[in-house]
C-alpha atoms as a PDB file:
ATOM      1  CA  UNK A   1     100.367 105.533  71.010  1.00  0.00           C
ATOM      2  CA  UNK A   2      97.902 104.057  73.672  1.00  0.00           C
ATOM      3  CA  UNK A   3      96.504 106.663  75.732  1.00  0.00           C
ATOM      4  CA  UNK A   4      98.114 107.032  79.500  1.00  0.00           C
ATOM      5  CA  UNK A   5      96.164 104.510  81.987  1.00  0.00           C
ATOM      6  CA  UNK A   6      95.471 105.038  85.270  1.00  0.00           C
ATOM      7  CA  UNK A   7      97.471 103.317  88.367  1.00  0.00           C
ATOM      8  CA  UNK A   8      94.833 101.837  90.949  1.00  0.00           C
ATOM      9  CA  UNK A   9      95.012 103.723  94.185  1.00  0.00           C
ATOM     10  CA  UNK A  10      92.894 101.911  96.247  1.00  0.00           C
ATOM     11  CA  UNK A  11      93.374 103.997  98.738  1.00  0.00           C
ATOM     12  CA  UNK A  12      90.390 106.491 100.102  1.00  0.00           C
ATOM     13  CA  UNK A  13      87.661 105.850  97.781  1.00  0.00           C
ATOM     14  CA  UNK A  14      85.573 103.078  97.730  1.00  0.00           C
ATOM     15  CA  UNK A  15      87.194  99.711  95.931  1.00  0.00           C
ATOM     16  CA  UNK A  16      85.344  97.658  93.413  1.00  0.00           C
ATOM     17  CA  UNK A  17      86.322  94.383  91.212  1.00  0.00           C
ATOM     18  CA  UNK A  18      86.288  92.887  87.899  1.00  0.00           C
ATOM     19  CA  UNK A  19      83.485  93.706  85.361  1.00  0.00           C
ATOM     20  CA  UNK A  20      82.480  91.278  83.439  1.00  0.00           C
ATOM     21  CA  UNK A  21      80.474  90.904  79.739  1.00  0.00           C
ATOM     22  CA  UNK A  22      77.318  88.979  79.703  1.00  0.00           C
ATOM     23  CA  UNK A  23      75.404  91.232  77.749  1.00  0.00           C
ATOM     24  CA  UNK A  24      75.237  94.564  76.773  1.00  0.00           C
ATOM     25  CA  UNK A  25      72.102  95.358  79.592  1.00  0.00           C
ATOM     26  CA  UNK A  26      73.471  93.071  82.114  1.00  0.00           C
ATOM     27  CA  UNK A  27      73.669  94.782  86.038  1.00  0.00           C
ATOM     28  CA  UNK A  28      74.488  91.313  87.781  1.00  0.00           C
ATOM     29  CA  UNK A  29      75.563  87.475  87.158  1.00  0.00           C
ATOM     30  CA  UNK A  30      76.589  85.669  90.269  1.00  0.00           C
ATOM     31  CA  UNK A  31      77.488  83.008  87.827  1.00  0.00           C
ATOM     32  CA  UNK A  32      81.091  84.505  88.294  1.00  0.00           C
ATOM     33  CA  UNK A  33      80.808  85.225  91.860  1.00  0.00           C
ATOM     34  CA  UNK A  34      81.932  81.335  92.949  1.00  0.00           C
ATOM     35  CA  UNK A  35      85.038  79.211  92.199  1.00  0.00           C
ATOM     36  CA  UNK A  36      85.543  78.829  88.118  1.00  0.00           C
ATOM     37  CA  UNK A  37      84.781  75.774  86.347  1.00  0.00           C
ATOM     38  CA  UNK A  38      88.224  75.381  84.795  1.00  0.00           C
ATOM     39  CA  UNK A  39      90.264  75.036  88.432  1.00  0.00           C
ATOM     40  CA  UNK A  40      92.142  77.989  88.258  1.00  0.00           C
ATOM     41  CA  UNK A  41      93.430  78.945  91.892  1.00  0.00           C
ATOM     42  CA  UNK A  42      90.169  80.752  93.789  1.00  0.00           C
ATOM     43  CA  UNK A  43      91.248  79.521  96.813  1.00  0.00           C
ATOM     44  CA  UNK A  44      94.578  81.277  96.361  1.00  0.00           C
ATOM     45  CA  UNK A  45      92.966  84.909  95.954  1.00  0.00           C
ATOM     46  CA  UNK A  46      92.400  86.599  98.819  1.00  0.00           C
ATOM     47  CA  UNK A  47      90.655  90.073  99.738  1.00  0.00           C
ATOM     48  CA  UNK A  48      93.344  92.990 101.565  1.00  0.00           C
ATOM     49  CA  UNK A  49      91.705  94.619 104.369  1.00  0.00           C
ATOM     50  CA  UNK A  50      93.104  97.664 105.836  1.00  0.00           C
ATOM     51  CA  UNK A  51      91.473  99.272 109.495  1.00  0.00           C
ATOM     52  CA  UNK A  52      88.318  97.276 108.515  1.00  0.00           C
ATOM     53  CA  UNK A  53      88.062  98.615 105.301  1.00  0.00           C
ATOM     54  CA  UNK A  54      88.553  96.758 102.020  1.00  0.00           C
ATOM     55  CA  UNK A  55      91.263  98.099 100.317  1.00  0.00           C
ATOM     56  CA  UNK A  56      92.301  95.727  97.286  1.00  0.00           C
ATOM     57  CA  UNK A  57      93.363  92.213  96.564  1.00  0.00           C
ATOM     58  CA  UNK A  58      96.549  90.147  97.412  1.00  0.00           C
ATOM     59  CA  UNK A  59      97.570  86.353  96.180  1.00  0.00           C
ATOM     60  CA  UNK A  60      98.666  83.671  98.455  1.00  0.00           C
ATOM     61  CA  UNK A  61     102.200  82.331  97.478  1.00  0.00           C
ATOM     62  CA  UNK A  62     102.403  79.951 100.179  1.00  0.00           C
ATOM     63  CA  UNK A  63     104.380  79.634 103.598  1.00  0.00           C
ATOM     64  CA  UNK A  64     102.467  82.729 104.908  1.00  0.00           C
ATOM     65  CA  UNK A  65     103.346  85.109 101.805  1.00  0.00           C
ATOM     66  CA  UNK A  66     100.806  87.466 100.411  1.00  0.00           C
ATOM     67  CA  UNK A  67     101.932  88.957  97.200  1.00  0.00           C
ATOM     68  CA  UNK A  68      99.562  92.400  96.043  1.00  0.00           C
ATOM     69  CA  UNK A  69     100.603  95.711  94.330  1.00  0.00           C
ATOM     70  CA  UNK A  70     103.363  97.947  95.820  1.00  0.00           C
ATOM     71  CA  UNK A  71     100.659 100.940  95.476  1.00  0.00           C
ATOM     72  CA  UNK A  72      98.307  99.109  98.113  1.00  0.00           C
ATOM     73  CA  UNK A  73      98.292 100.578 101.366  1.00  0.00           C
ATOM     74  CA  UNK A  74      99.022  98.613 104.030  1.00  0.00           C
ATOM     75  CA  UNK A  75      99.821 100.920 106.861  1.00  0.00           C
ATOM     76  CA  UNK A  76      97.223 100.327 109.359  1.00  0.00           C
ATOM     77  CA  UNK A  77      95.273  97.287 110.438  1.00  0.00           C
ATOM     78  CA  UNK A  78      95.864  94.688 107.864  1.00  0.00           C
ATOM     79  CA  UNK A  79      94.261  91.370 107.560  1.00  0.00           C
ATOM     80  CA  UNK A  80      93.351  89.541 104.618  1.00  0.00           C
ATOM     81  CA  UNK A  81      89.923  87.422 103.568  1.00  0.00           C
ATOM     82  CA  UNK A  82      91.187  83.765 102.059  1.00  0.00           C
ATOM     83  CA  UNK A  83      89.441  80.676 101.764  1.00  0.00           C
ATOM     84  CA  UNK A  84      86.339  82.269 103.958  1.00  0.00           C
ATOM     85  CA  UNK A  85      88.715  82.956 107.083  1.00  0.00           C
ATOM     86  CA  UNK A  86      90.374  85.928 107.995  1.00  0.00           C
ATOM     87  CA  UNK A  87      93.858  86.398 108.979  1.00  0.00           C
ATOM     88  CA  UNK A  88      95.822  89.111 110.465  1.00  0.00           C
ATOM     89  CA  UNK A  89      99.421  90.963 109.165  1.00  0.00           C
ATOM     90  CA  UNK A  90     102.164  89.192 110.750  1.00  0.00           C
ATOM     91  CA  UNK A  91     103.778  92.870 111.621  1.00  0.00           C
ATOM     92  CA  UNK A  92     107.195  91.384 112.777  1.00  0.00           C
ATOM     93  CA  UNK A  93     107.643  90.752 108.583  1.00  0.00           C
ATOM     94  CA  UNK A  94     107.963  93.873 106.258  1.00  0.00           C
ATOM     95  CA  UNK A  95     109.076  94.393 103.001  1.00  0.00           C
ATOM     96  CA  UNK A  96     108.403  96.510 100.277  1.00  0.00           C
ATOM     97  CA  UNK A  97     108.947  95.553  96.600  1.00  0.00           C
ATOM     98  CA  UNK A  98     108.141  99.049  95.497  1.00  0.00           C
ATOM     99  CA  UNK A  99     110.891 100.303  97.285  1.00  0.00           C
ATOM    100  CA  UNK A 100     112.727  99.032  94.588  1.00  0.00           C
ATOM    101  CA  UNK A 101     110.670 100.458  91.668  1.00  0.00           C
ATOM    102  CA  UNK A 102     108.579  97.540  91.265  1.00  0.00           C
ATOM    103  CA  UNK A 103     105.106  97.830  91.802  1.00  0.00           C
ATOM    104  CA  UNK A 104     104.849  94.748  93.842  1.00  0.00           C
ATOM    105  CA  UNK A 105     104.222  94.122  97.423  1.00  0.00           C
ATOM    106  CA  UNK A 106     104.937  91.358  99.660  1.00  0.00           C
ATOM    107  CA  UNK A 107     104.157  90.734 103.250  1.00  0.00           C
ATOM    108  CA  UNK A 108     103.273  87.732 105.983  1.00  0.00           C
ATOM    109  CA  UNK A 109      99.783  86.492 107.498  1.00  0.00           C
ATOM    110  CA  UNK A 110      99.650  84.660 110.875  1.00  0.00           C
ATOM    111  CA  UNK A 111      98.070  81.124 110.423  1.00  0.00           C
ATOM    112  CA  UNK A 112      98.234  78.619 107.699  1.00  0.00           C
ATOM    113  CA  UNK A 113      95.410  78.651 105.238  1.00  0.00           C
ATOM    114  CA  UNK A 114      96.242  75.232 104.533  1.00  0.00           C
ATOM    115  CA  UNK A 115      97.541  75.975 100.911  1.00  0.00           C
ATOM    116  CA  UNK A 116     100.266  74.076  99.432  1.00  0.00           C
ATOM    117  CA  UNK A 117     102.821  76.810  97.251  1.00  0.00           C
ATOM    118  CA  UNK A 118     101.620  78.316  94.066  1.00  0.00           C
ATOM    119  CA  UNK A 119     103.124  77.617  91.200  1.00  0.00           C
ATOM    120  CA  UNK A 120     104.813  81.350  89.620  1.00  0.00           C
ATOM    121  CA  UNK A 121     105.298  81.449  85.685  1.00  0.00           C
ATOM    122  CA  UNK A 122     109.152  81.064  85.121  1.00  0.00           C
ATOM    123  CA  UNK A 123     110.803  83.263  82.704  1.00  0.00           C
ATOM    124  CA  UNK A 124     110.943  80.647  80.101  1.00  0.00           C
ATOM    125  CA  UNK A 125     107.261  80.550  80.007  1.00  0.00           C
ATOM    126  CA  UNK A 126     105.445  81.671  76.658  1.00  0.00           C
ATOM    127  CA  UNK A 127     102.674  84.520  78.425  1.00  0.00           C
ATOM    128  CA  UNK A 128     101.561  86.571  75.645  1.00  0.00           C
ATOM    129  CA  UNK A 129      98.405  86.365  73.203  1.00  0.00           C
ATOM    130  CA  UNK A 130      97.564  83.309  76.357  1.00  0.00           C
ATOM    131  CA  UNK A 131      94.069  82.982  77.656  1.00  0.00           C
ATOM    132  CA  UNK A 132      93.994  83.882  80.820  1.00  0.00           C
ATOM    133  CA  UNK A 133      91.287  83.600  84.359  1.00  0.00           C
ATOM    134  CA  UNK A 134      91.515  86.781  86.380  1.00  0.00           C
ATOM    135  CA  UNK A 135      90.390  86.830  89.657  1.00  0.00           C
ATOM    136  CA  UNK A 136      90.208  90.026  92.632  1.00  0.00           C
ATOM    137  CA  UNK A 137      87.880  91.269  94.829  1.00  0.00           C
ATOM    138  CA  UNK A 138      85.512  93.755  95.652  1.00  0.00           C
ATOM    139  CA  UNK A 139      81.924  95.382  93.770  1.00  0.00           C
ATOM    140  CA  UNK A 140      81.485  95.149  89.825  1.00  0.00           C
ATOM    141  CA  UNK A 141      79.115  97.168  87.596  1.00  0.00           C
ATOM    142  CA  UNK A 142      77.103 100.100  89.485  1.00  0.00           C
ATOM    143  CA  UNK A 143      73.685  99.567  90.485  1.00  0.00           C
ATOM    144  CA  UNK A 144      72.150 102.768  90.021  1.00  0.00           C
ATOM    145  CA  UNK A 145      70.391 102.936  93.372  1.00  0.00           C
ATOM    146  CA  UNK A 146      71.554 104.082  96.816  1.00  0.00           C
ATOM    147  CA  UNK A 147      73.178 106.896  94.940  1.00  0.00           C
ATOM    148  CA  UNK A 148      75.180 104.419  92.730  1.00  0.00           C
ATOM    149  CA  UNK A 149      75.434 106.046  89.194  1.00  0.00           C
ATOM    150  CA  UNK A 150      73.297 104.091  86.739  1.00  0.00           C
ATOM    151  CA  UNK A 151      74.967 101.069  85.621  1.00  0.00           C
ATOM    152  CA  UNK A 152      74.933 100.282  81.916  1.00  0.00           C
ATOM    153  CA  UNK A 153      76.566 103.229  79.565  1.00  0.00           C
ATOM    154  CA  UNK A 154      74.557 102.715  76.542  1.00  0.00           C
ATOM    155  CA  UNK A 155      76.293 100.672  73.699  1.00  0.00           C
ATOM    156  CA  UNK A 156      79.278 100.886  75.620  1.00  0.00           C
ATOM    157  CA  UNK A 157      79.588  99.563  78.715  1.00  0.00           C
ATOM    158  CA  UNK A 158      79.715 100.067  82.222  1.00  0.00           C
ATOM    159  CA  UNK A 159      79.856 102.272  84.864  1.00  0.00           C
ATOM    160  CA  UNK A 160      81.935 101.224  88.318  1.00  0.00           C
ATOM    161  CA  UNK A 161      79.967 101.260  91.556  1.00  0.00           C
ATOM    162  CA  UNK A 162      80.576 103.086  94.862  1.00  0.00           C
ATOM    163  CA  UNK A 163      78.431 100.445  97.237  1.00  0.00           C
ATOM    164  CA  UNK A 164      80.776  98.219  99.436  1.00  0.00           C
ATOM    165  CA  UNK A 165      77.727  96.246 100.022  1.00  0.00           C
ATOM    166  CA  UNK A 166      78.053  94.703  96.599  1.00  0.00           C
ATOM    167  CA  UNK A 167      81.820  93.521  97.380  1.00  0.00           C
ATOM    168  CA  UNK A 168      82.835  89.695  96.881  1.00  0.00           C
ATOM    169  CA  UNK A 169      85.224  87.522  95.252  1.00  0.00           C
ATOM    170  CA  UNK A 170      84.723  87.806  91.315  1.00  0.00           C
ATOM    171  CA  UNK A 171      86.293  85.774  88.015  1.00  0.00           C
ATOM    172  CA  UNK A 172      86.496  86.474  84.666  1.00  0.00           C
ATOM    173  CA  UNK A 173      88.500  85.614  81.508  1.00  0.00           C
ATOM    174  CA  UNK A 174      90.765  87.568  79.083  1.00  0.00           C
ATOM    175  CA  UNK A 175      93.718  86.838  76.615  1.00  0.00           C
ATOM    176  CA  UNK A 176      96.966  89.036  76.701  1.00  0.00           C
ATOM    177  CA  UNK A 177      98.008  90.542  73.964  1.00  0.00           C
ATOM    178  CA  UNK A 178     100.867  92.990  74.832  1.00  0.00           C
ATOM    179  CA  UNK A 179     103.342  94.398  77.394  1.00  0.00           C
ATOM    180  CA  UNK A 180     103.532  97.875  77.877  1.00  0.00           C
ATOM    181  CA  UNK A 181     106.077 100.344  79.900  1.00  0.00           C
ATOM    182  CA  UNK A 182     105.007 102.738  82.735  1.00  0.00           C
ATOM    183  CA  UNK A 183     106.327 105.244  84.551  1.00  0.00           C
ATOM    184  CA  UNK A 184     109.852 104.453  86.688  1.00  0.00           C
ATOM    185  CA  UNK A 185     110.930 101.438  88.028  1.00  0.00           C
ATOM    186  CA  UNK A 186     110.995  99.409  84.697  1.00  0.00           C
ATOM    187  CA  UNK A 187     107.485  97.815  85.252  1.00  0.00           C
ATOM    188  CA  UNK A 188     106.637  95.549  82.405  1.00  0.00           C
ATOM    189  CA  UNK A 189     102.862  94.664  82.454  1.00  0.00           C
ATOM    190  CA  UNK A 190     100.646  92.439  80.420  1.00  0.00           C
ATOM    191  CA  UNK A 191      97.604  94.147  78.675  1.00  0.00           C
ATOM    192  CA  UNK A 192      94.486  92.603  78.164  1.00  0.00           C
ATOM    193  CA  UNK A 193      90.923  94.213  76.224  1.00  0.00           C
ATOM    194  CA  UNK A 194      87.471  94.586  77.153  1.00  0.00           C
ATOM    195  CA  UNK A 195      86.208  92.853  74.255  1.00  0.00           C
ATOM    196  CA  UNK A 196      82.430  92.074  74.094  1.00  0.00           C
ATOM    197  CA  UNK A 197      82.729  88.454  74.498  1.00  0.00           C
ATOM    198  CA  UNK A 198      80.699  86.372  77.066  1.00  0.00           C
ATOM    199  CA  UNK A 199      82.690  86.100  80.546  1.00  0.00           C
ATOM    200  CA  UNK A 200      84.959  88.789  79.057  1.00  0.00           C
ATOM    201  CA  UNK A 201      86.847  90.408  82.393  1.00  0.00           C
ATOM    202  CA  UNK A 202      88.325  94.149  82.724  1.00  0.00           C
ATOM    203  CA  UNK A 203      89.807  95.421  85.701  1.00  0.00           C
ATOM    204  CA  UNK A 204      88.723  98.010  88.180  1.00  0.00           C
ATOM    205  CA  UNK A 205      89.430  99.981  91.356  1.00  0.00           C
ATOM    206  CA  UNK A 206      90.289  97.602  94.554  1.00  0.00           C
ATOM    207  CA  UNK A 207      91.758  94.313  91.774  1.00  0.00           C
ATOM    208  CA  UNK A 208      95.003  95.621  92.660  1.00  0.00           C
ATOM    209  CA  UNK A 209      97.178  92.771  93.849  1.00  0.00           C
ATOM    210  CA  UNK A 210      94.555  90.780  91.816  1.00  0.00           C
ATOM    211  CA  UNK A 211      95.395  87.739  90.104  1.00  0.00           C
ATOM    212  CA  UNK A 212      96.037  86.782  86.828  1.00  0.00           C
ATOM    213  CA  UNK A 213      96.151  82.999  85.847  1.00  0.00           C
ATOM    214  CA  UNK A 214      97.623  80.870  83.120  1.00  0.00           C
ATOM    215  CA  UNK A 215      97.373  77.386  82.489  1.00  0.00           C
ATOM    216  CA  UNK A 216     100.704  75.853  81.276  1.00  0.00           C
ATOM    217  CA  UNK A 217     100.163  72.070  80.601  1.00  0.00           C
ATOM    218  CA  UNK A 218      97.617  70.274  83.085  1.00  0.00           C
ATOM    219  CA  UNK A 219      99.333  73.534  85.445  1.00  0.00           C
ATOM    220  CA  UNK A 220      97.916  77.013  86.626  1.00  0.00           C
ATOM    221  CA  UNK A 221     100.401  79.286  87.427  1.00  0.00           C
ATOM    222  CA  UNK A 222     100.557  83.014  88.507  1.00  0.00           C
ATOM    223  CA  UNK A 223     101.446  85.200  85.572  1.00  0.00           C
ATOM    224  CA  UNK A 224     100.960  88.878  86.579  1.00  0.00           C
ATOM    225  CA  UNK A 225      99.915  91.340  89.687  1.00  0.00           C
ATOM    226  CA  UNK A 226      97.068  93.404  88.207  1.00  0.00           C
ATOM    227  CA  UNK A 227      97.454  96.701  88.632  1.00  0.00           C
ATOM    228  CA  UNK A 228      96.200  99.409  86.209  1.00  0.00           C
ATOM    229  CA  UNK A 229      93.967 100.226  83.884  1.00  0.00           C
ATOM    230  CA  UNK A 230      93.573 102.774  80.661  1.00  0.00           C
ATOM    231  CA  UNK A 231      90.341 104.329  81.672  1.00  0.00           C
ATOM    232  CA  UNK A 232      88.993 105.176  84.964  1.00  0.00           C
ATOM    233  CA  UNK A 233      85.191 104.684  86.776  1.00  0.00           C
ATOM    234  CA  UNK A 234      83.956 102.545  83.784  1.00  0.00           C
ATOM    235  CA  UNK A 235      84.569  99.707  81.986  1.00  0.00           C
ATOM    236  CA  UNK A 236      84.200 100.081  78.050  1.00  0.00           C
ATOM    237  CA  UNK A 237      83.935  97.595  75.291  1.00  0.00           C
ATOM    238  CA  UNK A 238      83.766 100.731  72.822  1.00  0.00           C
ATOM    239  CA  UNK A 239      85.421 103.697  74.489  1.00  0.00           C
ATOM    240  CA  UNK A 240      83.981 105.421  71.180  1.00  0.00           C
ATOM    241  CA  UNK A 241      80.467 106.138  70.944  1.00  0.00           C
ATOM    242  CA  UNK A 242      78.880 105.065  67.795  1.00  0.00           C
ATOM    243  CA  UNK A 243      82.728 104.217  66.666  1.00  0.00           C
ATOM    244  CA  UNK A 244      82.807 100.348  66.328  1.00  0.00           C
ATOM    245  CA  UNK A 245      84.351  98.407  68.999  1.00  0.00           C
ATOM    246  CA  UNK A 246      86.970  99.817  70.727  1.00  0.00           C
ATOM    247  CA  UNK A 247      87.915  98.138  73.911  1.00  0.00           C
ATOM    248  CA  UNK A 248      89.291  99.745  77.218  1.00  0.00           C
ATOM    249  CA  UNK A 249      92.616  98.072  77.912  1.00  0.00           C
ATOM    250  CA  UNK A 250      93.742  96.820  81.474  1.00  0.00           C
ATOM    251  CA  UNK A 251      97.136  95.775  83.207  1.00  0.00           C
ATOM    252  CA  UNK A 252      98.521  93.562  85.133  1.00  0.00           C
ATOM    253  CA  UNK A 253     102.143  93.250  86.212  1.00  0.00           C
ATOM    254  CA  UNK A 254     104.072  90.563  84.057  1.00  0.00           C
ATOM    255  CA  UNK A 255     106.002  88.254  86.923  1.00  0.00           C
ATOM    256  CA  UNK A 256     108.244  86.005  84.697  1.00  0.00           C
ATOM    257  CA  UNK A 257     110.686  88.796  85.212  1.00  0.00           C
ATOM    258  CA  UNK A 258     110.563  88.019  88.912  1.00  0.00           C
ATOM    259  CA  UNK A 259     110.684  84.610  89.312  1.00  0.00           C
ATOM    260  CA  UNK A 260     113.260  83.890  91.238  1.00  0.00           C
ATOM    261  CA  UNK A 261     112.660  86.282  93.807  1.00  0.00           C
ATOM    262  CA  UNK A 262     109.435  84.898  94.287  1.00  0.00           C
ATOM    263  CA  UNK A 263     110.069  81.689  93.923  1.00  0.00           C
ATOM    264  CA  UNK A 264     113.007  82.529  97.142  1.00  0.00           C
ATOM    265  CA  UNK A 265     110.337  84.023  98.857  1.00  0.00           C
ATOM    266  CA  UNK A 266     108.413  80.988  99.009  1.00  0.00           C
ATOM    267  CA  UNK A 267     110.962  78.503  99.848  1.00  0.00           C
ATOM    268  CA  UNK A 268     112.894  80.164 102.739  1.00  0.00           C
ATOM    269  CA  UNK A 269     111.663  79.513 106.397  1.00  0.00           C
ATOM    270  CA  UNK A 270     112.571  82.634 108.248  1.00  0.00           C
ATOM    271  CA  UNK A 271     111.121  86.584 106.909  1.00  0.00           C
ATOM    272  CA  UNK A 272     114.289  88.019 107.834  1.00  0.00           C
ATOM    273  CA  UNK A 273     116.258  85.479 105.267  1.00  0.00           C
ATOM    274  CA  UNK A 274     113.232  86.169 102.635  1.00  0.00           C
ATOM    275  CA  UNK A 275     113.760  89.840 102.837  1.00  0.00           C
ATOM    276  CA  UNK A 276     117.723  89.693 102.631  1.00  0.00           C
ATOM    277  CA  UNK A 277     117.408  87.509  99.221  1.00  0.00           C
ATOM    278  CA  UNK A 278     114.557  88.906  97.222  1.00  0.00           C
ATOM    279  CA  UNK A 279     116.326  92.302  97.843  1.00  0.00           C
ATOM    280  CA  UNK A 280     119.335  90.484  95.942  1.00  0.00           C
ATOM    281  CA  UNK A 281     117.626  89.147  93.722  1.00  0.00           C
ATOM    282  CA  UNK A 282     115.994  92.710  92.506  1.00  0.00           C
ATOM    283  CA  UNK A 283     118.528  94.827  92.684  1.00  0.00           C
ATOM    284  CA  UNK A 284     120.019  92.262  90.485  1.00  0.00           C
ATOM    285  CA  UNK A 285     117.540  92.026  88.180  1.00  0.00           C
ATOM    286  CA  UNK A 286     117.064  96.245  88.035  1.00  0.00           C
ATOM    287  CA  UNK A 287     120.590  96.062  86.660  1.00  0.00           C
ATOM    288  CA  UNK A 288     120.347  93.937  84.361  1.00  0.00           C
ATOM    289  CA  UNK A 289     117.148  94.321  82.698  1.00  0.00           C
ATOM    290  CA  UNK A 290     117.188  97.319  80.065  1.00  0.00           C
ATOM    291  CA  UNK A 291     113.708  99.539  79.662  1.00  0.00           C
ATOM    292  CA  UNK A 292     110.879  98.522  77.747  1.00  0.00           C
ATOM    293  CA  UNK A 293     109.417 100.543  74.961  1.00  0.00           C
ATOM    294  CA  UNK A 294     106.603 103.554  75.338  1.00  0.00           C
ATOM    295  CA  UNK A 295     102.864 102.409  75.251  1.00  0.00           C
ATOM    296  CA  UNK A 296     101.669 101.595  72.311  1.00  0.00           C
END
């Protein structure tokens, strides 16, 4: 049995972004602070802002859409950080995706980032034991100054940091090996490891609504929300002292099961319509699908 993980809050405490291996004393590498060399979608990622305060990540479907994690708040003062602009809510468009059990989120952003629609995995898409390019926002390892805890947990890993200051737009890579059950609502996530493997990403508090990316053909495509993690405030490539490696697992919602409610999303002009068929399509698709199995 894999140990319970964590759902990101990203909520009152400060929000942070990927980790990712260089080496074992590494504190910094803005080598994966700027777009990747492999053309996944950067551009596409954007940071959530809520009352002027960073709150987590979202993705940008296209047509004004914003897809992040049903768990992010987004009851105040939302705007979002895309392509080095900023754009505000549009509040005349809400719906919730975790009103239906699904730990998604969409909602609308006034003014066009110029962004053609993003391609979505479809459900006949092959997503497992897939290198992947994961992407969210926010501050990585600590720093151990400014009352940061210190950063590197010796033959281990490393610790999160608390400083805002250190937030920006951060990449890494991963490969999925599983999909794993949590709580209600039938959410099916991929799981990727920590290993200790150069530009090796793991998840932290604030990727929520982060992106992760697979490359199908000469085409990336969105194939999961992240949204959890196993262990929370570090990031461990042996959760074991002295035990061999044993890497900290992360999770990102798997979206080939909602493909054609995003793909709707995307394609309809009016909110009002948008809201009306995705809530079809899920209710439909809560029916239908039958649980997955307990953590493993």
């Amino acid at each position: 049995m894999r140990p319970l993980f964590f759902i990101f809050a990203a909520l009152i405490s400060p929000v942070h972004a990927l980790i990712v291996y260089d080496s074992p004393s590494s504190t910094t590498n803005t080598a994966y602070e700027s777009a990747p060399a492999n053309g996944s979608p950067w551009q596409y990622v954007a940071g959530v802002n809520n009352n002027g305060q960073r709150e987590a990540s979202g993705v940008y479907l296209g047509n004004g859409f914003v897809l992040t994690a049903g768990h992010v708040s987004l009851t105040g003062a939302v705007s979002v950080l895309l392509s080095g602009s900023t754009y505000l809510r549009d509040t005349s468009y809400s719906f919730n995706f975790f009103s239906s059990g699904v730990d998604l989120k969409l909602f609308r952003i006034l003014g066009d980032p110029g962004l053609s629609v993003l391609p979505i995995i479809a459900d006949t898409d092959s997503d497992l034991n897939k290198a992947s390019t994961l992407i969210g926002w926010g501050v990585g390892k600590a720093t151990g100054a400014g009352g940061d805890p210190a950063s590197v947990v010796s033959g281990q890993g490393w610790n999160w940091s608390t400083l805002k200051s250190t937030m920006v737009e951060r990449w890494g890579t991963n490969t999925t090996e599983n999909t794993s059950y949590i709580g209600s609502g039938n959410n099916v996530y991929l799981g990727v490891d920590f290993d200790s493997s150069a530009g090796e990403a793991s998840m932290t508090l604030g990727d929520s609504g982060g992106a992760l990316f697979q490359k199908f053909g000469s085409t990336w495509k969105l194939s999961g929300i992240m949204a959890a993690v196993e262990i929370s405030d570090q990031s461990l490539y042996d959760k074991i002292a002295g035990g061999g490696e044993t890497p900290s697992l992360s999770y990102a919602l798997r979206l080939k099961n909602y493909n054609d409610a995003l793909t709707t999303a995307t394609a309809v002009p009016e909110p009002g319509t948008a809201s009306l068929l995705i809530g079809s399509a899920l209710l439909w698709l809560g029916r239908r699908r039958r649980k997955a199995t307990s953590p493993r």
